[in-house]
Protein backbone atom coordinates (compact mmCIF):
# COMPACT_ATOMS: atom_id res chain seq x y z
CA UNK A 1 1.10 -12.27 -21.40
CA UNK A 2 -0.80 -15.33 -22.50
CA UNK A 3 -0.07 -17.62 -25.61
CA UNK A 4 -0.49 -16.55 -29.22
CA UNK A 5 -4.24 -17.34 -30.36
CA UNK A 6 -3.60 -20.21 -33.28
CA UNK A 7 -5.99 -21.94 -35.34
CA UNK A 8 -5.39 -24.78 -33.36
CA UNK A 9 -7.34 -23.09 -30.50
CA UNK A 10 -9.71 -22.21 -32.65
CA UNK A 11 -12.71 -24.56 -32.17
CA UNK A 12 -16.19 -24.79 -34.07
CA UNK A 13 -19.54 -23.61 -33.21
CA UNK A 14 -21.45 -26.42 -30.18
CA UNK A 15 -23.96 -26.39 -28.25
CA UNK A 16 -23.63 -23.37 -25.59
CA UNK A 17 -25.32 -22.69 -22.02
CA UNK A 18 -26.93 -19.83 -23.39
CA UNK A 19 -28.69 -19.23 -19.84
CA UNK A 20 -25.49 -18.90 -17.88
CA UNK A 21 -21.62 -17.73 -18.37
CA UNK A 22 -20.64 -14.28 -17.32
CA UNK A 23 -21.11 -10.70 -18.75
CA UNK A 24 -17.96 -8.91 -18.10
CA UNK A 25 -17.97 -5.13 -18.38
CA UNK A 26 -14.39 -4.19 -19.38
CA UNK A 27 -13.43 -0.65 -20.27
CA UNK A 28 -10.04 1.04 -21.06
CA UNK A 29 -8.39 -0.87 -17.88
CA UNK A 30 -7.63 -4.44 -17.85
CA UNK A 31 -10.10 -6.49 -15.84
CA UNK A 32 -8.92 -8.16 -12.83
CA UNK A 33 -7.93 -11.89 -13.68
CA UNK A 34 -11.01 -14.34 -13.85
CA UNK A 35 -11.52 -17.77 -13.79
CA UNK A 36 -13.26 -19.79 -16.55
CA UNK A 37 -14.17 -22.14 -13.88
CA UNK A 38 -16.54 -19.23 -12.36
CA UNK A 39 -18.66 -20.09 -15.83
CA UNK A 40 -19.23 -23.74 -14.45
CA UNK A 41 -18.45 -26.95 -16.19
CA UNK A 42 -16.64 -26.03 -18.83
CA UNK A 43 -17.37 -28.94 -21.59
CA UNK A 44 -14.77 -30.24 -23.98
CA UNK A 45 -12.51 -27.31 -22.73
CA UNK A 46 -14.59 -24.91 -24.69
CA UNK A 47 -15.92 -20.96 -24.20
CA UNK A 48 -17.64 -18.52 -26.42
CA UNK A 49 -16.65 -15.05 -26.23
CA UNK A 50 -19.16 -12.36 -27.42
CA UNK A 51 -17.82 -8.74 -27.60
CA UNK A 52 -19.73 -5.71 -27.58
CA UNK A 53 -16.75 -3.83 -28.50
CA UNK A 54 -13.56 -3.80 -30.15
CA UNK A 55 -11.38 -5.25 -27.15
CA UNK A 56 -8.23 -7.53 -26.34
CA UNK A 57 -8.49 -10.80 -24.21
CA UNK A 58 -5.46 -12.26 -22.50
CA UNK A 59 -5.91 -15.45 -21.30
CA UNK A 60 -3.21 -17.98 -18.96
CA UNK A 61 -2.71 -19.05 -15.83
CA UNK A 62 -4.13 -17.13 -12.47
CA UNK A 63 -0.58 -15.40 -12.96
CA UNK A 64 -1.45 -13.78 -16.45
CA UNK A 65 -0.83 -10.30 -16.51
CA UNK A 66 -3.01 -7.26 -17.79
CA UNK A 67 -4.88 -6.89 -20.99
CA UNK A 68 -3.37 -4.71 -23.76
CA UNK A 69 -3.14 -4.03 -27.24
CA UNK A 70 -0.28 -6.77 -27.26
CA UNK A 71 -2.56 -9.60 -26.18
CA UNK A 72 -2.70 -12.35 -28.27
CA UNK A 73 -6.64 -12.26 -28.91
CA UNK A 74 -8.55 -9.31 -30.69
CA UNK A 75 -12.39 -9.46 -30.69
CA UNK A 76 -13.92 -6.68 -33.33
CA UNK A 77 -17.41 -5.14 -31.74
CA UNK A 78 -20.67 -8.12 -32.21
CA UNK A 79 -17.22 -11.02 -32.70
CA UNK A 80 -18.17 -14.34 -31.65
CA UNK A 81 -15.10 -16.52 -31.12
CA UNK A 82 -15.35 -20.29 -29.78
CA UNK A 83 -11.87 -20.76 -27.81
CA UNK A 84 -10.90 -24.21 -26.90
CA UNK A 85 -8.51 -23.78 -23.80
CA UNK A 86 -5.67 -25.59 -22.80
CA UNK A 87 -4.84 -27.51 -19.59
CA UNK A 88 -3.31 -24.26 -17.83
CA UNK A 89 -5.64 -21.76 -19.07
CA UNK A 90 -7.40 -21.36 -16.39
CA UNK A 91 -8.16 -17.47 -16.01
CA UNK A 92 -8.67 -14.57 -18.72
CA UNK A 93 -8.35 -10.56 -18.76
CA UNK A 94 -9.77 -8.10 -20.87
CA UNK A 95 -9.79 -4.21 -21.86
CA UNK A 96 -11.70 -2.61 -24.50
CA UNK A 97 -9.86 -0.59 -27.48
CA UNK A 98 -11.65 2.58 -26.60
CA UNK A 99 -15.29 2.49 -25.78
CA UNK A 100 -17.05 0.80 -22.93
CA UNK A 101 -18.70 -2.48 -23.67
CA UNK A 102 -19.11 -6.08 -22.36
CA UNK A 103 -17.56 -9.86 -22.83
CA UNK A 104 -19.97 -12.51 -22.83
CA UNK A 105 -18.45 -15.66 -21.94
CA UNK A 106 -20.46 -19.01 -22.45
CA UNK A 107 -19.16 -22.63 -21.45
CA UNK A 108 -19.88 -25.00 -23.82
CA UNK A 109 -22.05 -28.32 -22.81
């Protein structure tokens, strides 16, 4: 499982690459691990994730292990959260709470 979510990690709203990042459709299984480097250049260490449903994001090393209800980040359905990572986060997971939906992740510039 990945580290606890803080308000350290927590960063403010930037400037996004609105015309790239990934849509990730995520369902009651966790996603396979992903890496935040597939969004590109990732500026000041710094994603957006946009849920379309209630869901769970784990995020860690290429190591981390499945979604769940345990992981340390909960995203309610239309959630925006700006995540600043840290040096080993380098791949994320997700699984939705019990609808289908998608993550929208956006690098930051």
């Amino acid at each position: 499982m990945g580290k606890p979510v803080s308000d350290v990690r927590a960063a403010s709203t930037r400037a996004y690459r609105w015309g790239t990042g990934a849509v990730v459709a995520i369902s009651g299984t966790s996603t396979d691990a992903a890496a935040f480097s597939d969004l590109g250049t990732v500026g000041d260490n710094e994603v957006m994730l946009e849920a379309t449903v209630e869901c769970y994001v784990a995020i860690g090393t290429s190591a981390i292990a499945a979604a769940s209800s345990s992981s340390p980040l909960h995203l309610s359905a239309g959630e925006r959260w700006h995540l600043r990572l840290e040096p080993d986060d380098t791949h994320y997971r997700a699984i939705a709470v019990s609808t289908s939906g998608s993550l929208r992740l956006v690098a930051a510039v």
